[in-house]
N, C-alpha and C. Protein backbone atom coordinates (compact mmCIF):
# COMPACT_ATOMS: atom_id res chain seq x y z
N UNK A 1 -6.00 37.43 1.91
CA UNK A 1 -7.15 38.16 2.43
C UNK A 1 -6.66 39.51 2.96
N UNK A 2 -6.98 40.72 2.29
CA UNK A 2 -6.80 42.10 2.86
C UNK A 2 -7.98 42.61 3.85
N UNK A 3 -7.46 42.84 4.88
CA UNK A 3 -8.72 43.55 5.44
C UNK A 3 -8.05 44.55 6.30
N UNK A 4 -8.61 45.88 6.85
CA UNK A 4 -8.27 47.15 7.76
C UNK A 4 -9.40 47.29 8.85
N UNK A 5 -8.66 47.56 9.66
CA UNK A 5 -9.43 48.52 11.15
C UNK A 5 -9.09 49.50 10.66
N UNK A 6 -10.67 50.62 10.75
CA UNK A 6 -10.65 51.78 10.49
C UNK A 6 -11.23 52.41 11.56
N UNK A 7 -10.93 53.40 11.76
CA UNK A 7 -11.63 54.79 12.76
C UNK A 7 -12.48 55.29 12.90
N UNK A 8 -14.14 55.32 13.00
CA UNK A 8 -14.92 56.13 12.60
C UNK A 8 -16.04 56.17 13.42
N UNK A 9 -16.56 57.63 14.01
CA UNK A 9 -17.42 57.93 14.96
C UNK A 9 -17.23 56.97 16.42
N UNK A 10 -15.69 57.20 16.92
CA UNK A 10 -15.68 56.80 17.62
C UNK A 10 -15.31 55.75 18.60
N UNK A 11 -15.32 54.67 17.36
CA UNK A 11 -15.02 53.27 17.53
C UNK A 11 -14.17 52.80 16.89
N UNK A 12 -13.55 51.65 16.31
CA UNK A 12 -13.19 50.68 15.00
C UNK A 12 -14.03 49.67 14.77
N UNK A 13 -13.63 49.85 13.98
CA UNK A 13 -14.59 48.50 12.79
C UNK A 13 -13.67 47.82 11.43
N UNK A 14 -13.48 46.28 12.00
CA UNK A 14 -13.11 45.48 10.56
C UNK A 14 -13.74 45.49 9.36
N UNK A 15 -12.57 45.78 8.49
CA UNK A 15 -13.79 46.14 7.15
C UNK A 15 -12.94 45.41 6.21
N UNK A 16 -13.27 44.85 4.85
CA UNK A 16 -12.89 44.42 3.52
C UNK A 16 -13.95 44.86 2.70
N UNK A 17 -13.10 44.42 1.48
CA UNK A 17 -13.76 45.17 0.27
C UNK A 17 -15.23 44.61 -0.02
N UNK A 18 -16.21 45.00 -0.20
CA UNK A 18 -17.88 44.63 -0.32
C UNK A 18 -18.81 44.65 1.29
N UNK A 19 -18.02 44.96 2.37
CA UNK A 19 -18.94 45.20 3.75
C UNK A 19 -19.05 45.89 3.45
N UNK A 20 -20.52 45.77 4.65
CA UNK A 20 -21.47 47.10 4.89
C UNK A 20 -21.68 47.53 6.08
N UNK A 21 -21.11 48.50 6.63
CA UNK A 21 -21.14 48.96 7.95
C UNK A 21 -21.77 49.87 8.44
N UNK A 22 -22.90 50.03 9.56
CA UNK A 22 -23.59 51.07 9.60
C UNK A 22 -22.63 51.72 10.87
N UNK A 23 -21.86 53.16 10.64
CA UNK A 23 -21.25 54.28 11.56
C UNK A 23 -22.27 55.24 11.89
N UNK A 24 -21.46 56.28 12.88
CA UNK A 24 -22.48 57.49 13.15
C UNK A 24 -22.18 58.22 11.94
N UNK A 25 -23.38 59.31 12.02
CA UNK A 25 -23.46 60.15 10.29
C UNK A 25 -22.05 61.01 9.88
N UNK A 26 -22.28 60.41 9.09
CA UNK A 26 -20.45 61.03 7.94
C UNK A 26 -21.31 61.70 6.79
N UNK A 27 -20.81 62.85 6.52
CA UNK A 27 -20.91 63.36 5.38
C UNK A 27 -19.90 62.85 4.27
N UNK A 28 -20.89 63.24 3.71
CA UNK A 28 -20.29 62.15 2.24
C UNK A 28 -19.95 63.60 1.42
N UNK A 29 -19.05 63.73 0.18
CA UNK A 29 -18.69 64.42 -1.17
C UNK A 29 -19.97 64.34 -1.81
N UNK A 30 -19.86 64.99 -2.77
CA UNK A 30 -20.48 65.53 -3.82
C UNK A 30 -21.36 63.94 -4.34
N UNK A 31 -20.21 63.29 -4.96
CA UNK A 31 -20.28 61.84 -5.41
C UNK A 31 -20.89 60.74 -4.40
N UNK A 32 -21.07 61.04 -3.44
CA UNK A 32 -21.22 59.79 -2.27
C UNK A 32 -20.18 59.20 -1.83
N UNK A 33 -19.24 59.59 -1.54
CA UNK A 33 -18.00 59.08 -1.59
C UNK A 33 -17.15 59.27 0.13
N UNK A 34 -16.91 58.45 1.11
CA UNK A 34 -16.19 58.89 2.27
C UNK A 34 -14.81 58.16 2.03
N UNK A 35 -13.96 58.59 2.60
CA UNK A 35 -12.61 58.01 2.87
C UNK A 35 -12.31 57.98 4.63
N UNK A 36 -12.19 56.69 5.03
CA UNK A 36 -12.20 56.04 6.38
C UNK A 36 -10.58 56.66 6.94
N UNK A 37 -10.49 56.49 7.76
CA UNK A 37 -9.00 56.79 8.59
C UNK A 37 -8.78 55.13 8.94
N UNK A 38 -7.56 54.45 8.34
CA UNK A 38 -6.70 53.33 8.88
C UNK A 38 -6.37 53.44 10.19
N UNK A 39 -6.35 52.44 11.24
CA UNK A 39 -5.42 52.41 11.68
C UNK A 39 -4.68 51.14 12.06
N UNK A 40 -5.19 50.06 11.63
CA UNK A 40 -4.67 48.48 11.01
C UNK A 40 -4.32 48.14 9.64
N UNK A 41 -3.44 47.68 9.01
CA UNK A 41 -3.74 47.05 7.87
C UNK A 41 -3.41 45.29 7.73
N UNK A 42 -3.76 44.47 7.34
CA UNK A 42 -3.87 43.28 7.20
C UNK A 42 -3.82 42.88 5.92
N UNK A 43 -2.35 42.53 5.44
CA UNK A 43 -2.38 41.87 4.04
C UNK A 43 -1.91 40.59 4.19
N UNK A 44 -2.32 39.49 3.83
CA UNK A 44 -1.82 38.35 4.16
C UNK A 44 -1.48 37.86 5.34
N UNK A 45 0.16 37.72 5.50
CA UNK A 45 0.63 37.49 6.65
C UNK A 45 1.60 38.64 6.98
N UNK A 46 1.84 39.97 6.40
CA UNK A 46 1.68 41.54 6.39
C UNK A 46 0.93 42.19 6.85
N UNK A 47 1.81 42.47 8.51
CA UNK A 47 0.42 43.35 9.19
C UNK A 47 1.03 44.76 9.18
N UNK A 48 0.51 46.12 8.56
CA UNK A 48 0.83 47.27 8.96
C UNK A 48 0.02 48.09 10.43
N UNK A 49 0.82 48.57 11.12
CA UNK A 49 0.55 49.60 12.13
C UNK A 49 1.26 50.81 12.42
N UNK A 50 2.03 50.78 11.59
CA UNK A 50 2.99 51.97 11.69
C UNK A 50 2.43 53.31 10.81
N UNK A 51 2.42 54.32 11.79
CA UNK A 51 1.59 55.75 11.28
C UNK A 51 1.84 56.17 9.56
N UNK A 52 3.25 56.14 9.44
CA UNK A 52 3.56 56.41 8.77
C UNK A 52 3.21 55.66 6.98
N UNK A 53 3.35 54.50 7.64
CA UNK A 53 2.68 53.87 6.04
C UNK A 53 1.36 53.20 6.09
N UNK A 54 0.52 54.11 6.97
CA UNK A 54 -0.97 53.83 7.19
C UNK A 54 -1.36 55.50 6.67
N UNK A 55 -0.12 56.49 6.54
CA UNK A 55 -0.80 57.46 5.90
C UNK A 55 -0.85 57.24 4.51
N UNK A 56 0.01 56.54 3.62
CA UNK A 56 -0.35 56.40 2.41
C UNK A 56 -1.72 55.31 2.27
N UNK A 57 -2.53 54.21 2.91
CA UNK A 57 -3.12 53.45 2.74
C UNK A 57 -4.60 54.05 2.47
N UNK A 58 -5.16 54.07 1.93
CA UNK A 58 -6.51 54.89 1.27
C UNK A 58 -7.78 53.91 1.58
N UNK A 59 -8.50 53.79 2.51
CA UNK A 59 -10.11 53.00 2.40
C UNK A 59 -11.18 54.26 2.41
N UNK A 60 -11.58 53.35 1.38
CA UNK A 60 -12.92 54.66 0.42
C UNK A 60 -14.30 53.25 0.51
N UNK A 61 -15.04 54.21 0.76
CA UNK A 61 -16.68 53.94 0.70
C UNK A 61 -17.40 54.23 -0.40
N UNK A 62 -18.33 53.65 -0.38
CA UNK A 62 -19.75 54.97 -0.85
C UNK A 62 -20.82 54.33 0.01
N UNK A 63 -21.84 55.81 0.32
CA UNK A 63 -23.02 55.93 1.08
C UNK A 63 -24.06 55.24 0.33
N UNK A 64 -24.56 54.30 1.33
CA UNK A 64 -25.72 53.38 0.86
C UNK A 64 -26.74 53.79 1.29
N UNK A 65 -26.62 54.66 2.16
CA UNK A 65 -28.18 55.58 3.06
C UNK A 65 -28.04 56.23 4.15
N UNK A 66 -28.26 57.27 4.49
CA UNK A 66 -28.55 57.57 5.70
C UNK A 66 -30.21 56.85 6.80
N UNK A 67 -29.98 56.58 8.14
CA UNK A 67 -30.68 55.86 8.37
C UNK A 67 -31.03 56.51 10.00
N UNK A 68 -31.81 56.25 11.05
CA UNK A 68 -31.67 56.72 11.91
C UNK A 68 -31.65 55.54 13.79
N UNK A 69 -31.29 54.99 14.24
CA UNK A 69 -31.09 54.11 15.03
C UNK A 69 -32.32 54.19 15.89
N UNK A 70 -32.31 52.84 16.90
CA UNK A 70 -33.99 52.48 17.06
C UNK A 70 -33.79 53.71 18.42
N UNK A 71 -34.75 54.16 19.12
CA UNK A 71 -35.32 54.82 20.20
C UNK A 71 -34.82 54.53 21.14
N UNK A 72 -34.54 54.87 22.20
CA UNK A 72 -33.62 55.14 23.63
C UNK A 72 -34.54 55.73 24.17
N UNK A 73 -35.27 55.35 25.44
CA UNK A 73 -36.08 56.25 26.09
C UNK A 73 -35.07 56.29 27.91
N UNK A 74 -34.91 57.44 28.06
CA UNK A 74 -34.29 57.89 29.01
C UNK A 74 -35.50 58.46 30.24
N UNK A 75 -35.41 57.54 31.45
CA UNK A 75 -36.71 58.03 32.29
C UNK A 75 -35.93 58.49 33.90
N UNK A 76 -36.01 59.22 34.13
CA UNK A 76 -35.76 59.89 35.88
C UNK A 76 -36.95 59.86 36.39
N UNK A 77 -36.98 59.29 37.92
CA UNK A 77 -37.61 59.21 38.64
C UNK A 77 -37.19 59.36 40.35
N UNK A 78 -37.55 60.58 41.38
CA UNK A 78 -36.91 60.20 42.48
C UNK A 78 -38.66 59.91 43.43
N UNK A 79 -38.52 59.18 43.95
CA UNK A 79 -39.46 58.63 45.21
C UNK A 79 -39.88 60.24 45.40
N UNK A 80 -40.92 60.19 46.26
CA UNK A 80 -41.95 61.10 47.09
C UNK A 80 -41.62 62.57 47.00
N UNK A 81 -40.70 62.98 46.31
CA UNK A 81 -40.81 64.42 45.58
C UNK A 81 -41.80 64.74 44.55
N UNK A 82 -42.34 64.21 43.83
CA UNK A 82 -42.88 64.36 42.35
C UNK A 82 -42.00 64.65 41.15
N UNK A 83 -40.83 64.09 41.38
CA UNK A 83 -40.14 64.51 39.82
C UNK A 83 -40.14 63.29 39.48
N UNK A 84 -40.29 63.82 37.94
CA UNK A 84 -39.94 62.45 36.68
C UNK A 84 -39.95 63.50 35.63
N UNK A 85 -38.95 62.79 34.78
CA UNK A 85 -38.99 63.24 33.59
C UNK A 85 -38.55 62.19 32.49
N UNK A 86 -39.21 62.56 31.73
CA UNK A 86 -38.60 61.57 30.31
C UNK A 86 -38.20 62.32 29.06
N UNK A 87 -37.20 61.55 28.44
CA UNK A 87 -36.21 61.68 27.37
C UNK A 87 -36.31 61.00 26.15
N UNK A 88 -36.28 61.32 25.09
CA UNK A 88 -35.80 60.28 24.05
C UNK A 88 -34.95 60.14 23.28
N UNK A 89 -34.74 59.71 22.66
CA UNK A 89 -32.95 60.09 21.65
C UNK A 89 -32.99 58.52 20.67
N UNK A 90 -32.75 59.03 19.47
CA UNK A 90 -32.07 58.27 18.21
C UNK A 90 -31.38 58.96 17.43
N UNK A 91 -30.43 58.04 17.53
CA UNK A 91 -28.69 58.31 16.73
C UNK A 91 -28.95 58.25 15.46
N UNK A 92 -28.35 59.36 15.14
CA UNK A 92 -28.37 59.59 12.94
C UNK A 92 -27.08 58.91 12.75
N UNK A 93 -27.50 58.13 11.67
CA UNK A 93 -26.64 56.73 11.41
C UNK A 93 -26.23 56.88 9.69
N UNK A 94 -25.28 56.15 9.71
CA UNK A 94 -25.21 56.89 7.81
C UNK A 94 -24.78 54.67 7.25
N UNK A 95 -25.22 54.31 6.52
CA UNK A 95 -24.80 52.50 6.37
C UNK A 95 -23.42 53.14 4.96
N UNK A 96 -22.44 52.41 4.71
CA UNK A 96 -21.64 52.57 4.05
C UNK A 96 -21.27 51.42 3.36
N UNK A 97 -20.80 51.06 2.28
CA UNK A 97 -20.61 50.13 1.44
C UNK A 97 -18.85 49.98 1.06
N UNK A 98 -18.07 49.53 1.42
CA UNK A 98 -16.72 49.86 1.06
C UNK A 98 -16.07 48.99 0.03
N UNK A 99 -15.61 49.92 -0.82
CA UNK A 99 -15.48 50.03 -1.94
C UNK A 99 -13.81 49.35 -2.72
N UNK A 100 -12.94 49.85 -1.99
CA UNK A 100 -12.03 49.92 -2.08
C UNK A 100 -10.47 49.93 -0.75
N UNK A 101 -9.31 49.29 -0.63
CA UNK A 101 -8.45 49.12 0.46
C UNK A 101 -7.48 49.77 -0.38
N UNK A 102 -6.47 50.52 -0.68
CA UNK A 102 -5.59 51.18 -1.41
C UNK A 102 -4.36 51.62 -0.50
């Protein structure tokens, strides 16, 4: 079983070949195409962590959609002044399909 921790928007995320992971928005190539940053590799009972031969290791995607995350409503309120204010916010999300561990 091959699988990698990869880097992306922030976090890590376990990935093998056929997940689908929704990250924050990555631009994709021409083709639809992203390449993840390693920084685990997991082959068997072969674990890589060393910088150096995690720079040759290649995990490639392709973009299954861009998508946008559910609503966050952000509310301030202080007692007997009259302030309030409200906020909203949703995260641009990109879902990815991975393709390939190299």
């Amino acid at each position: 079983m091959v699988y990698a921790v990869v880097r992306a928007g922030g976090r890590q995320e376990k990935v093998e070949v056929g997940t689908i992971v929704v990250l924050d928005r990555i631009k994709a190539d021409k083709d639809g195409n992203v390449e993840l940053a390693p920084v685990l590799l997991v082959d068997g009972d072969k674990i890589t962590h060393d910088v150096a031969s995690l720079a040759k290791v290649k995990v490639t995607g392709e973009v299954v959609g861009d998508l946008r995350g559910p609503k966050i409503v952000i509310q301030k309120f202080k007692n007997k002044t009259g302030y309030k204010k409200r906020q909203g916010h949703r995260q641009e999300l990109t879902r990815i399909k991975i393709t390939g561990i190299k």
